[in-house]
PDB file of N, CA and C in Angstrom:
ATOM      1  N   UNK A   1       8.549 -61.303  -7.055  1.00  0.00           N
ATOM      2  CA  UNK A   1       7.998 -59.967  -6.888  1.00  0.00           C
ATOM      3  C   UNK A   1       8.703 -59.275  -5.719  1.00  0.00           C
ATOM      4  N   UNK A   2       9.357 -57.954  -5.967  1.00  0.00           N
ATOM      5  CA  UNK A   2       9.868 -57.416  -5.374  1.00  0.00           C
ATOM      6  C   UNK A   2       9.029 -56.152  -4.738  1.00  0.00           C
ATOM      7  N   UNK A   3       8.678 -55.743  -3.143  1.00  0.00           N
ATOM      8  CA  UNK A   3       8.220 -54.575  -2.889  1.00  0.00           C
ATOM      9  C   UNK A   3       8.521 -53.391  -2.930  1.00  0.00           C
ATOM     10  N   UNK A   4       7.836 -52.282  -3.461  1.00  0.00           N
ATOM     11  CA  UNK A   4       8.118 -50.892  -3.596  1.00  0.00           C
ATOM     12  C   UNK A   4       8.237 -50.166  -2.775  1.00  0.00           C
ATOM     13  N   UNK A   5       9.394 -49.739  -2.073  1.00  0.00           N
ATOM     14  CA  UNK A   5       9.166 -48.587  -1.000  1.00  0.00           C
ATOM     15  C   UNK A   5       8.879 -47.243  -1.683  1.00  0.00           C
ATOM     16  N   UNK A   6       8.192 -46.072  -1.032  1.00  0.00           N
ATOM     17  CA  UNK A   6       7.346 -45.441  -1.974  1.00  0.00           C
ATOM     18  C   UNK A   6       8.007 -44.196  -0.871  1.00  0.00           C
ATOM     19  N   UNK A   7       8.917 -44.666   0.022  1.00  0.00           N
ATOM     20  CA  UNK A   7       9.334 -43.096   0.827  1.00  0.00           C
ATOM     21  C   UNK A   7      10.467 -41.964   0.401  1.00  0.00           C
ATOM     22  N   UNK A   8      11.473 -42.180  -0.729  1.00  0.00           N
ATOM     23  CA  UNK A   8      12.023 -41.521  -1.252  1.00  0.00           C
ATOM     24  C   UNK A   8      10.914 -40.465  -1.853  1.00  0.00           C
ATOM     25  N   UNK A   9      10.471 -40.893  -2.636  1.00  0.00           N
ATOM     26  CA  UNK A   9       9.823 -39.890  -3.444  1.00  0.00           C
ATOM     27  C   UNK A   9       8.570 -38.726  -2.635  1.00  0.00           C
ATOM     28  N   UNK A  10       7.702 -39.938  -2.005  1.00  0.00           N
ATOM     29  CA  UNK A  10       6.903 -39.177  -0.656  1.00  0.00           C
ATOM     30  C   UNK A  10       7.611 -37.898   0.399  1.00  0.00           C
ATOM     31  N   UNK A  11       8.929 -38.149   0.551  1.00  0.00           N
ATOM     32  CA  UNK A  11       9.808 -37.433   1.339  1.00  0.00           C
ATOM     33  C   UNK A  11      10.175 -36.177   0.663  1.00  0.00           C
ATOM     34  N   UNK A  12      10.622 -36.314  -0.447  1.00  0.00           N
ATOM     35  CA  UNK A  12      10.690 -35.248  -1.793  1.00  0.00           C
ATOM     36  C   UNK A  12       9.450 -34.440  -1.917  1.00  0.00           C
ATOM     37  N   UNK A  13       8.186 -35.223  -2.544  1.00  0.00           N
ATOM     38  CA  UNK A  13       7.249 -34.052  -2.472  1.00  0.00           C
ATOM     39  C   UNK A  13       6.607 -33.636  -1.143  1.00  0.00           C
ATOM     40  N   UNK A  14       6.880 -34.013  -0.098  1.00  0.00           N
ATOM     41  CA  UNK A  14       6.951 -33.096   1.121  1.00  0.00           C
ATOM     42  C   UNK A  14       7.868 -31.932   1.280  1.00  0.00           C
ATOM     43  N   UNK A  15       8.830 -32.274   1.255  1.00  0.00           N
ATOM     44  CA  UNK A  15      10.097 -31.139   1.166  1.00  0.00           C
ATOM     45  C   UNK A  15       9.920 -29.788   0.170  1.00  0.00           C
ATOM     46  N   UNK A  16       9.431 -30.594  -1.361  1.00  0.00           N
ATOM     47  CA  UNK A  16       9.094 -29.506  -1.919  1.00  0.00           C
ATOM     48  C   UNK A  16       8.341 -28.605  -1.443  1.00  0.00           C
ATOM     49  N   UNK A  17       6.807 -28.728  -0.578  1.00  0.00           N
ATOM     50  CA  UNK A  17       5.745 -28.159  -0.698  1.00  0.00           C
ATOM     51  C   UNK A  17       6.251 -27.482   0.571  1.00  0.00           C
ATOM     52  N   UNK A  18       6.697 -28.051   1.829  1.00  0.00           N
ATOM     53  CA  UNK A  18       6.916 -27.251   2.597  1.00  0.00           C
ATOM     54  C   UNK A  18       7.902 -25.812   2.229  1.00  0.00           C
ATOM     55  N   UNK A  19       8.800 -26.068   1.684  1.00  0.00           N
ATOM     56  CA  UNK A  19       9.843 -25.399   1.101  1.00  0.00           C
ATOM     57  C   UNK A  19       9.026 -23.895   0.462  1.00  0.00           C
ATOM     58  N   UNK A  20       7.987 -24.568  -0.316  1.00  0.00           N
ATOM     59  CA  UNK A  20       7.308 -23.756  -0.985  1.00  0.00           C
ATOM     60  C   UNK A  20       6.492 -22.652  -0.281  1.00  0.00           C
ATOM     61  N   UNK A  21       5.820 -23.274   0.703  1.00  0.00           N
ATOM     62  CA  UNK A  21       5.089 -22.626   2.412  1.00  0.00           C
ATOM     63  C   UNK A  21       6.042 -22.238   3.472  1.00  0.00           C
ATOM     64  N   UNK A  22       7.120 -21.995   2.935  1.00  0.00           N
ATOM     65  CA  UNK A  22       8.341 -21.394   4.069  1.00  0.00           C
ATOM     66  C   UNK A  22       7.889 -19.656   4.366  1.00  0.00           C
ATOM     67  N   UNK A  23       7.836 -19.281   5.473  1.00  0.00           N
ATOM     68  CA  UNK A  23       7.473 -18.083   6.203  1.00  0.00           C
ATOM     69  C   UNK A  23       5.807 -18.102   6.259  1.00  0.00           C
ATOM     70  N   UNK A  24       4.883 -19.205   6.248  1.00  0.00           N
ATOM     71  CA  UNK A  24       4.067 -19.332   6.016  1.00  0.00           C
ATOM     72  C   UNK A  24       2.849 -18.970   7.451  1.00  0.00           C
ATOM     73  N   UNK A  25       2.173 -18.895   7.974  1.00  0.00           N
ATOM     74  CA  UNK A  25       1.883 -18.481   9.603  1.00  0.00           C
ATOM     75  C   UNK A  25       1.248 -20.121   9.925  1.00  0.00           C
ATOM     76  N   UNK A  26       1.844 -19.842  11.245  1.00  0.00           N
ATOM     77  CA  UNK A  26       1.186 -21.243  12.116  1.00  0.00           C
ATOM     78  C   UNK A  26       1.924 -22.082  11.067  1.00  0.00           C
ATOM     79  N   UNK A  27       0.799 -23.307  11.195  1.00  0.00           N
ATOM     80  CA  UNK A  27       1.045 -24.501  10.870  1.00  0.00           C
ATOM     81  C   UNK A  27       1.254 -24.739   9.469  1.00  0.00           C
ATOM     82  N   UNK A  28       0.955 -23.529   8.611  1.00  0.00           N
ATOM     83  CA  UNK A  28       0.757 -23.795   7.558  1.00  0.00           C
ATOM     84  C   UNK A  28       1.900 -23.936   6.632  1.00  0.00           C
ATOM     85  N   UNK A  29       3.166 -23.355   7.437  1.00  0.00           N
ATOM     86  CA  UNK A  29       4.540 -23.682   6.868  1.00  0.00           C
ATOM     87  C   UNK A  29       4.905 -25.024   7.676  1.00  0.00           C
ATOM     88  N   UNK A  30       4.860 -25.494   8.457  1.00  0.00           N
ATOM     89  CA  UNK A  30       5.362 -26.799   8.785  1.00  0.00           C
ATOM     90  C   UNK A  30       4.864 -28.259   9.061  1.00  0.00           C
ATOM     91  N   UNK A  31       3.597 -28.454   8.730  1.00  0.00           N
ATOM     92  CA  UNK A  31       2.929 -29.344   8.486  1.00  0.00           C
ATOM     93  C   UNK A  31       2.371 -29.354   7.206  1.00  0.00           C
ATOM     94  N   UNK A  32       2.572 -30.643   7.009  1.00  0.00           N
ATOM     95  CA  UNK A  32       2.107 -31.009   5.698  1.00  0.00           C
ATOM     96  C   UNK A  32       0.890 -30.803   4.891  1.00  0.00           C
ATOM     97  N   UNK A  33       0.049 -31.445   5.761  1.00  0.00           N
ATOM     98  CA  UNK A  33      -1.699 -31.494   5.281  1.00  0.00           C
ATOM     99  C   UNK A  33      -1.774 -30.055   4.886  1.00  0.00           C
ATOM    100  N   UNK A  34      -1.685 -29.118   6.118  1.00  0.00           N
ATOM    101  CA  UNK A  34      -2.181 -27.735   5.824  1.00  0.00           C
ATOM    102  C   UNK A  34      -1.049 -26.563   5.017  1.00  0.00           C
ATOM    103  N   UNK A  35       0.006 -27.465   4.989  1.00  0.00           N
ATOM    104  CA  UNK A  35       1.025 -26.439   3.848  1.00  0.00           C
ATOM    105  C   UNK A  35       0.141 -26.584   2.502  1.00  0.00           C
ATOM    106  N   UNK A  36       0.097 -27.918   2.006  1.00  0.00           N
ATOM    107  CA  UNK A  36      -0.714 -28.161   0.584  1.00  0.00           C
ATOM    108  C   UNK A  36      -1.462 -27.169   0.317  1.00  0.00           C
ATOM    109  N   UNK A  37      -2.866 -27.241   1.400  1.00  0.00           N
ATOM    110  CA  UNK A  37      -4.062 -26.700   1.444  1.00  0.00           C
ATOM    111  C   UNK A  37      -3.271 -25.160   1.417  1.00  0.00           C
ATOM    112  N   UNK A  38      -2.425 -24.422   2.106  1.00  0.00           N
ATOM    113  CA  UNK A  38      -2.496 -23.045   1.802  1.00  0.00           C
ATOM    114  C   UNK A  38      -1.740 -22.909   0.992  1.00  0.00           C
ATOM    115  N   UNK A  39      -0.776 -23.618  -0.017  1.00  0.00           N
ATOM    116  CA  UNK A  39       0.286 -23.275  -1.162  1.00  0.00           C
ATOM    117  C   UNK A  39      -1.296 -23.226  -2.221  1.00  0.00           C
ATOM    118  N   UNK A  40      -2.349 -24.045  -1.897  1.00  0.00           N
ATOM    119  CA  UNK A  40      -3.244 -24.157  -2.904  1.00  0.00           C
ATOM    120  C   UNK A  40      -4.047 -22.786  -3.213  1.00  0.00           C
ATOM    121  N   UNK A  41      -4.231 -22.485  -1.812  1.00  0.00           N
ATOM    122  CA  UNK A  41      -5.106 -21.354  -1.653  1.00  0.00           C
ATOM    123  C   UNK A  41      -4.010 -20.135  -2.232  1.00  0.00           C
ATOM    124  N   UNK A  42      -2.850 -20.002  -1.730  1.00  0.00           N
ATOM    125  CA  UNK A  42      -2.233 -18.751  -2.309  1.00  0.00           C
ATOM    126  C   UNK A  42      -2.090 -18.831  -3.875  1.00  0.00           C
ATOM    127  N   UNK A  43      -2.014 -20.104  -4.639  1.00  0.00           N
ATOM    128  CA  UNK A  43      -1.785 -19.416  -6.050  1.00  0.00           C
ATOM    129  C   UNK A  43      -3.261 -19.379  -6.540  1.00  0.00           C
ATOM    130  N   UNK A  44      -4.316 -19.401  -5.788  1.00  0.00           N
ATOM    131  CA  UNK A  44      -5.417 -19.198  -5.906  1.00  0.00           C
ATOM    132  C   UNK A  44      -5.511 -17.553  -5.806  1.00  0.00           C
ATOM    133  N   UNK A  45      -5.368 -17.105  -5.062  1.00  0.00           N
ATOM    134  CA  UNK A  45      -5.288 -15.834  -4.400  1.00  0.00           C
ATOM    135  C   UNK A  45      -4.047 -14.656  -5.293  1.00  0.00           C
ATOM    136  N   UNK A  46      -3.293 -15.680  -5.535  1.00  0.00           N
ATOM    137  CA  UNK A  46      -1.601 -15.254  -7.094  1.00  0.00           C
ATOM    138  C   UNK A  46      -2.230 -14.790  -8.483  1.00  0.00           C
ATOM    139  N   UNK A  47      -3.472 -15.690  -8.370  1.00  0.00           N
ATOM    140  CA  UNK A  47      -4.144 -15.865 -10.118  1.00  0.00           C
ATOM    141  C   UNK A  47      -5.176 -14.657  -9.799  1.00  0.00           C
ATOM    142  N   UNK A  48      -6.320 -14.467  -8.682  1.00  0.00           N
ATOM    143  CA  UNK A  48      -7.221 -13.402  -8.664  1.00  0.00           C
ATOM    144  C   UNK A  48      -6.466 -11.832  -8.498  1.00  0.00           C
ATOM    145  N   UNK A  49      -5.142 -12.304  -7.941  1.00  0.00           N
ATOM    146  CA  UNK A  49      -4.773 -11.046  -7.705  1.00  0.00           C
ATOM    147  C   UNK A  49      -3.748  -9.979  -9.354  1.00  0.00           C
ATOM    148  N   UNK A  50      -3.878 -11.216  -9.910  1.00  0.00           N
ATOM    149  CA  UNK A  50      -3.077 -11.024 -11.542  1.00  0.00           C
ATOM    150  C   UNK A  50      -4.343 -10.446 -12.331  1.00  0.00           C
ATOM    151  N   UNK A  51      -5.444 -10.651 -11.876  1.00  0.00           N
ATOM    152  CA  UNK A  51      -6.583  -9.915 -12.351  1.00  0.00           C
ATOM    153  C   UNK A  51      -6.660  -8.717 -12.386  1.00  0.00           C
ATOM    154  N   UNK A  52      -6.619  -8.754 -10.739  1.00  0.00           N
ATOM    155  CA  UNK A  52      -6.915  -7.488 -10.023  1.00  0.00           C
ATOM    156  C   UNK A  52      -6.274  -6.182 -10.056  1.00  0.00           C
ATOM    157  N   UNK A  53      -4.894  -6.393 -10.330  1.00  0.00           N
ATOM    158  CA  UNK A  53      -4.166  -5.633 -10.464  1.00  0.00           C
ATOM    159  C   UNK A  53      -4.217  -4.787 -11.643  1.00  0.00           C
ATOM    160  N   UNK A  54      -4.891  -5.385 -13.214  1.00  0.00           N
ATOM    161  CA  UNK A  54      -5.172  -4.984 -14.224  1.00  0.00           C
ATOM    162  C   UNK A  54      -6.172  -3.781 -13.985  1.00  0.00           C
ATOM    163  N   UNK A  55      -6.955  -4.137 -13.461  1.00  0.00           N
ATOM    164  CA  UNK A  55      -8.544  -3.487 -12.849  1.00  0.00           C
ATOM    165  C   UNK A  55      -8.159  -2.258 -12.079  1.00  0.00           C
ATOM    166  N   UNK A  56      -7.269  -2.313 -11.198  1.00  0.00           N
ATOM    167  CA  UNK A  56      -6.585  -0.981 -10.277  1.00  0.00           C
ATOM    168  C   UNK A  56      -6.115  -0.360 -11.156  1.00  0.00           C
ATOM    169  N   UNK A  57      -5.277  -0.650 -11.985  1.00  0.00           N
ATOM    170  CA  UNK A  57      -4.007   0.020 -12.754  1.00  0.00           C
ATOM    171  C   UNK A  57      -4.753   0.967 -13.568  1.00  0.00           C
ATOM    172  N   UNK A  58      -6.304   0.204 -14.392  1.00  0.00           N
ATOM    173  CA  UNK A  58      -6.729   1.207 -15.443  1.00  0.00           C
ATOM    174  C   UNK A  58      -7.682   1.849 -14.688  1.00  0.00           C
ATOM    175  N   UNK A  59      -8.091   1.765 -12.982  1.00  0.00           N
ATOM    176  CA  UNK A  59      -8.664   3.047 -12.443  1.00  0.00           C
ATOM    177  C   UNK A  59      -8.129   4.507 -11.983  1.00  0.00           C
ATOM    178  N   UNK A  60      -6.855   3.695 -11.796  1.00  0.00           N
ATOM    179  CA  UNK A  60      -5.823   4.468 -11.237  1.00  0.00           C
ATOM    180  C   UNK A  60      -5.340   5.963 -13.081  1.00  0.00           C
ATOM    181  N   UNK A  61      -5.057   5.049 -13.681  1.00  0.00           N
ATOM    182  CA  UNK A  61      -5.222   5.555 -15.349  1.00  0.00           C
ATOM    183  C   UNK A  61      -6.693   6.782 -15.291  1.00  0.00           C
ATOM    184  N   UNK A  62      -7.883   6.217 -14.912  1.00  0.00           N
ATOM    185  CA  UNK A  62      -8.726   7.237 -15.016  1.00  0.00           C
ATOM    186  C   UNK A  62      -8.337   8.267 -14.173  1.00  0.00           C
ATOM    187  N   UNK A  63      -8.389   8.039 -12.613  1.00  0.00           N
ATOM    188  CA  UNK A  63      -8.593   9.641 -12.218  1.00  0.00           C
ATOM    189  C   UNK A  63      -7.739  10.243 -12.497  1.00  0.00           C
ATOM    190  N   UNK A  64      -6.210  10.027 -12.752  1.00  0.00           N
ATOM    191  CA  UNK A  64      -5.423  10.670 -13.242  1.00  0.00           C
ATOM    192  C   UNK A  64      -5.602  11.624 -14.633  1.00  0.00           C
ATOM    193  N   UNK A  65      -5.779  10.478 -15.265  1.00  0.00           N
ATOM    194  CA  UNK A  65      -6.186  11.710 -16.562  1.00  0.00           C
ATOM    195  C   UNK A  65      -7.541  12.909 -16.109  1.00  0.00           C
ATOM    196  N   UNK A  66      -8.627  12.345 -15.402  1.00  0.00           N
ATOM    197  CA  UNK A  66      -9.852  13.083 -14.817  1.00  0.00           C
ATOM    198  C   UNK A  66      -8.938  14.400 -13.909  1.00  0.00           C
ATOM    199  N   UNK A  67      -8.002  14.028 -13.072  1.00  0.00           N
ATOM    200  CA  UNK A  67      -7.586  15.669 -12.808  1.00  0.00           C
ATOM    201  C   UNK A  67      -6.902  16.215 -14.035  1.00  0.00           C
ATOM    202  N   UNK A  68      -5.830  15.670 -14.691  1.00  0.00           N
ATOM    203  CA  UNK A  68      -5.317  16.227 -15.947  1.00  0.00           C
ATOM    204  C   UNK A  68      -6.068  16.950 -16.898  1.00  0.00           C
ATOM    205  N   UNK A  69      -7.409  16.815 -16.991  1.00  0.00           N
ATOM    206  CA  UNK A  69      -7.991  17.225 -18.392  1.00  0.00           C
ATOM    207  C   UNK A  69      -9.274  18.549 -18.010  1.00  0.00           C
ATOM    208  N   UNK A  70      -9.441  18.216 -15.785  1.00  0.00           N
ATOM    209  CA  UNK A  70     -10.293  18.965 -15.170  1.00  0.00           C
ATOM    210  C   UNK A  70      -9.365  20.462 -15.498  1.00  0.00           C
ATOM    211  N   UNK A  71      -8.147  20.718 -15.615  1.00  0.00           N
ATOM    212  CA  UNK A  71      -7.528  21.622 -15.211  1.00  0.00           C
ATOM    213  C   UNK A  71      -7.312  22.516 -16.601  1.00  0.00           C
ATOM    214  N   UNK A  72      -7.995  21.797 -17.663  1.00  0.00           N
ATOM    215  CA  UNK A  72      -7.628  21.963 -19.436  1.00  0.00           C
ATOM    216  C   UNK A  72      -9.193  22.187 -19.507  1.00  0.00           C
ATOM    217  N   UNK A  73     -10.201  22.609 -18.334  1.00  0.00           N
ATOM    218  CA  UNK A  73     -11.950  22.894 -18.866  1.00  0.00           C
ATOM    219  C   UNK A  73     -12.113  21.596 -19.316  1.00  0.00           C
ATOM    220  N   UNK A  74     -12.575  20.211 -19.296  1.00  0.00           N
ATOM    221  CA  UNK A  74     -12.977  19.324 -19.468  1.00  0.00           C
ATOM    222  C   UNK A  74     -13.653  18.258 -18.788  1.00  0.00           C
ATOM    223  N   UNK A  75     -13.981  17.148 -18.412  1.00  0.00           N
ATOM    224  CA  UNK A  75     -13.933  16.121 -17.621  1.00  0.00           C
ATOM    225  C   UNK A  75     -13.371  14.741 -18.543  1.00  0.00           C
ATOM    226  N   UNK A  76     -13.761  13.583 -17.467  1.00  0.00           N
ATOM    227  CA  UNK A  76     -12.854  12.642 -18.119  1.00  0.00           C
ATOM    228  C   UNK A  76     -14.020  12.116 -19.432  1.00  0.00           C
ATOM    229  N   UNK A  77     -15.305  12.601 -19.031  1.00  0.00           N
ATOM    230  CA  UNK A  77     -16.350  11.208 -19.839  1.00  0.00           C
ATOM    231  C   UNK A  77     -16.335  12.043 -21.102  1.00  0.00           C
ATOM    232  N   UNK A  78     -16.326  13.311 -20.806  1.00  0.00           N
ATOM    233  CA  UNK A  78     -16.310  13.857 -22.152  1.00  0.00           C
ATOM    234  C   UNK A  78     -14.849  14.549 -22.684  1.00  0.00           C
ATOM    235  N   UNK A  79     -13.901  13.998 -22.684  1.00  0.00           N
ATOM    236  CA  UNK A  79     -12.822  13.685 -22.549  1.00  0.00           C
ATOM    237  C   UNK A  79     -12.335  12.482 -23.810  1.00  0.00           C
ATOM    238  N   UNK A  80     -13.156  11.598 -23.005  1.00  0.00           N
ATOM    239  CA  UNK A  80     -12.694   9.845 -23.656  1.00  0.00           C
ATOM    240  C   UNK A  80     -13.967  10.095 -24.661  1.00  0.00           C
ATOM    241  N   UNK A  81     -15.135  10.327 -24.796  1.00  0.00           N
ATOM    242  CA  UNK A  81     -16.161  10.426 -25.643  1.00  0.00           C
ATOM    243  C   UNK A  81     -15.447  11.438 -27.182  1.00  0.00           C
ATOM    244  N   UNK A  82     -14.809  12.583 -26.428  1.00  0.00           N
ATOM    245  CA  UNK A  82     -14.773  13.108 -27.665  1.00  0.00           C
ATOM    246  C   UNK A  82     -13.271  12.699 -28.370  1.00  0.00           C
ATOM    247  N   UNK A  83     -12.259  11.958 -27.470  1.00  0.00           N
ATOM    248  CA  UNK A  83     -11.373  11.252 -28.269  1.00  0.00           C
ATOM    249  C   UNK A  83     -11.835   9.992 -29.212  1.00  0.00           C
ATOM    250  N   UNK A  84     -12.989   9.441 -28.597  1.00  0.00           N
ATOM    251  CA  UNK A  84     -13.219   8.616 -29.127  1.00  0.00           C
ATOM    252  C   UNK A  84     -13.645   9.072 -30.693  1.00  0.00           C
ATOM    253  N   UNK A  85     -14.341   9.934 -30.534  1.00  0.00           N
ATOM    254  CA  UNK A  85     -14.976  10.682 -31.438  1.00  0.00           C
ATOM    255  C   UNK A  85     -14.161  11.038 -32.926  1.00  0.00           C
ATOM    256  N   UNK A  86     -12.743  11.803 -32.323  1.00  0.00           N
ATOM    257  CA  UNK A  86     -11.637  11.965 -33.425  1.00  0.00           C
ATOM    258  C   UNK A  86     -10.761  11.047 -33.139  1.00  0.00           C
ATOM    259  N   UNK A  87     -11.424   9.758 -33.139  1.00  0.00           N
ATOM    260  CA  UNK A  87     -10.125   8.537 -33.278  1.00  0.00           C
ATOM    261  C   UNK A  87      -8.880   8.845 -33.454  1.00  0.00           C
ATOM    262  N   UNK A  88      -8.778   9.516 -31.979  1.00  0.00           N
ATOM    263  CA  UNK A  88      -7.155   9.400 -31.290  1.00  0.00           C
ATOM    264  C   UNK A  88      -6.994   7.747 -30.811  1.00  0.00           C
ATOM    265  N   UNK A  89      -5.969   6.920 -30.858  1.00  0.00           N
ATOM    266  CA  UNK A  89      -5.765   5.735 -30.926  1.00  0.00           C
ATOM    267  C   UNK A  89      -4.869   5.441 -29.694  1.00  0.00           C
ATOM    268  N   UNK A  90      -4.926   6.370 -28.346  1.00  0.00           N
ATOM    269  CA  UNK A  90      -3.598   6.460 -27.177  1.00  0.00           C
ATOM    270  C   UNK A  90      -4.784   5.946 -26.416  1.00  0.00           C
ATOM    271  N   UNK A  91      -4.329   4.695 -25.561  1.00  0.00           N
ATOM    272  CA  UNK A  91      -5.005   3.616 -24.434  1.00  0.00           C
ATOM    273  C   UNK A  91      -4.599   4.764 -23.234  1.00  0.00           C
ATOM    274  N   UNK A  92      -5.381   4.621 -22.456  1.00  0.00           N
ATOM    275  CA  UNK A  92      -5.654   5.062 -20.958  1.00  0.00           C
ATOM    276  C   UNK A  92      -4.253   5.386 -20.446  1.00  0.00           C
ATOM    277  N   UNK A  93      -3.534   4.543 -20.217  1.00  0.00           N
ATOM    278  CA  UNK A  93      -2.226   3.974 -19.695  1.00  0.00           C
ATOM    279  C   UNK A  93      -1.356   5.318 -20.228  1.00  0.00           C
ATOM    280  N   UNK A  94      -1.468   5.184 -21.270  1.00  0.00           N
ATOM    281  CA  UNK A  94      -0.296   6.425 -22.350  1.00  0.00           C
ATOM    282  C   UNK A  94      -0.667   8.017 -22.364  1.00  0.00           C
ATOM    283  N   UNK A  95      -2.084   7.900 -21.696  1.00  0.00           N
ATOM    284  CA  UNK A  95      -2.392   9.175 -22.012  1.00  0.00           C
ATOM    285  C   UNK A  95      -2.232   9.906 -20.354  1.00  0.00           C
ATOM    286  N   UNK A  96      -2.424   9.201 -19.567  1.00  0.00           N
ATOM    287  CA  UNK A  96      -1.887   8.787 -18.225  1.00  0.00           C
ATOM    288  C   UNK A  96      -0.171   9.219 -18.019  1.00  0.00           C
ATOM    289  N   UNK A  97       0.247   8.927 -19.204  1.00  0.00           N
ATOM    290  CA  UNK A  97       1.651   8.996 -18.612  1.00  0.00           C
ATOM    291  C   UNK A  97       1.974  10.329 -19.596  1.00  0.00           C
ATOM    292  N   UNK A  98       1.354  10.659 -20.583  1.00  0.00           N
ATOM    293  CA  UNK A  98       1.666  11.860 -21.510  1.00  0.00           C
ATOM    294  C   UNK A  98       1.247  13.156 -20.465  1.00  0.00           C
ATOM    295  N   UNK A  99      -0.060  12.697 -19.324  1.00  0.00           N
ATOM    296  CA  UNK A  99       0.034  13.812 -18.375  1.00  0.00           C
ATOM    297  C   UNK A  99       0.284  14.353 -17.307  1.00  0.00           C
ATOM    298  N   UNK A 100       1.450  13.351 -17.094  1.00  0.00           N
ATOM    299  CA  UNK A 100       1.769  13.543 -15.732  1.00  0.00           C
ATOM    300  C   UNK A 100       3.491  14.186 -16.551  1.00  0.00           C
ATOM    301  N   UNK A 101       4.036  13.162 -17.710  1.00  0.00           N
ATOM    302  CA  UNK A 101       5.486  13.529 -17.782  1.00  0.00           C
ATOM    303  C   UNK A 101       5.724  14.534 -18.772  1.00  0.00           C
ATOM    304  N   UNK A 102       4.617  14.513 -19.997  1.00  0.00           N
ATOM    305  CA  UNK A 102       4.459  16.074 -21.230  1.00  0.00           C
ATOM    306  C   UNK A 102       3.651  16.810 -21.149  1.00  0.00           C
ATOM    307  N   UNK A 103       3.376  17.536 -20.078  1.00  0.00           N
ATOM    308  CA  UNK A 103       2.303  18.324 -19.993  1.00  0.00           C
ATOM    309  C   UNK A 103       1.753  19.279 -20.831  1.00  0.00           C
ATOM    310  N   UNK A 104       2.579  19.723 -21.702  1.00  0.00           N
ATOM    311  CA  UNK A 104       2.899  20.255 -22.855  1.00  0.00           C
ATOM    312  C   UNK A 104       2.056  20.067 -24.276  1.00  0.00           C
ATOM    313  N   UNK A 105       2.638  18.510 -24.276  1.00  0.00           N
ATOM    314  CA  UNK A 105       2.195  17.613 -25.025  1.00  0.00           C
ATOM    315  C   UNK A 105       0.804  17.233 -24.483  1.00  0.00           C
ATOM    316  N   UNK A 106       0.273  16.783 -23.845  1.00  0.00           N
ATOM    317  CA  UNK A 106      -1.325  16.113 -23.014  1.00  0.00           C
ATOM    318  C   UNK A 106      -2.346  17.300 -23.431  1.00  0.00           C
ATOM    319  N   UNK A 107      -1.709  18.613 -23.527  1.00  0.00           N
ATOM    320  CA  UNK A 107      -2.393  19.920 -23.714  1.00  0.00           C
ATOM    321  C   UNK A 107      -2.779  19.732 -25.130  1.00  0.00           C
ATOM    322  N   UNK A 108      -1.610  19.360 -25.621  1.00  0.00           N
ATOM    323  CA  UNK A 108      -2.084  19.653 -27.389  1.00  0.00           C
ATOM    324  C   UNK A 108      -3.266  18.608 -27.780  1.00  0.00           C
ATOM    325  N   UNK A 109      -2.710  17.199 -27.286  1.00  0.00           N
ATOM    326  CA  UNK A 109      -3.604  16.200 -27.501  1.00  0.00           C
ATOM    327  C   UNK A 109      -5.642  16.541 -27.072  1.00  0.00           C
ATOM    328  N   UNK A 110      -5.334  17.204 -25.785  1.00  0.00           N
ATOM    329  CA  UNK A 110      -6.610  17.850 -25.189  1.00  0.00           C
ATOM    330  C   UNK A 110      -7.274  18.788 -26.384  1.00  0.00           C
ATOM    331  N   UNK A 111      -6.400  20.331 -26.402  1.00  0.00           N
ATOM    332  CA  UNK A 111      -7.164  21.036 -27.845  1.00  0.00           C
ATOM    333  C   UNK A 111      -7.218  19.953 -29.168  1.00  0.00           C
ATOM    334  N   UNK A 112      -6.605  19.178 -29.534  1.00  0.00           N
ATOM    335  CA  UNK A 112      -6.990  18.516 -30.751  1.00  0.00           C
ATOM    336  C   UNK A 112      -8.540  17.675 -30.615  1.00  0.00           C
ATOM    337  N   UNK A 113      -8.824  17.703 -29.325  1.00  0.00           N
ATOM    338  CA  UNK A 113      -9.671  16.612 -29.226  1.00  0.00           C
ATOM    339  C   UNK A 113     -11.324  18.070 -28.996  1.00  0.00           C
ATOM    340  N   UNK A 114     -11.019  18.638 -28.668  1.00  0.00           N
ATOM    341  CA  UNK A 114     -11.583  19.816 -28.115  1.00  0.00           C
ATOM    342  C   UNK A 114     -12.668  20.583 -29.419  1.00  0.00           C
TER     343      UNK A 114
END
């Protein structure tokens, strides 16, 4: 029976993780224990923030269209109510961008819905 030295590989996944916690504050880029613990916590913080960003994006989508449609006699609730209404099929996002870049166009979509 031959013994296993187990420090190649131990040395490796240290290297990785620190590597990974590079510019990290304090200790948390150069010690081990607490690099783990905050590489853990940030893709913790990577995954809520992949949420979050969804959640901003389609508020950000509302008030935009809410000044766009204030300026066409409307608001946004009755706005999205009465698109809903004549199943216009354009997501937040598109109608968002039809009024900031076709204003033209966002108008017509508005009287059709009107």
């Amino acid at each position: 029976m031959t013994r296993v030295k187990r420090g190649v590989m131990t040395h490796k996944r240290h290297k990785n993780v620190l590597s990974a916690t590079k510019g990290f504050r304090r200790m948390n880029g150069n010690v081990y224990s607490r690099a783990r613990q905050a590489l853990m916590k940030a893709g913790l913080n990577s995954y809520i923030g992949r949420k979050l960003k969804k959640r901003q994006f389609r508020s950000l989508w509302t008030v935009r269209l809410n000044n766009a449609v204030r300026d066409l006699g409307m608001n946004y609730s009755t706005f999205i109510h009465a698109a809903y209404e004549k199943r216009v099929s354009l997501n937040r996002k598109v109608l968002s961008n039809l009024a900031i870049e076709y204003p033209k166009v966002f108008e017509q979509v508005v009287n059709f819905v009107k």
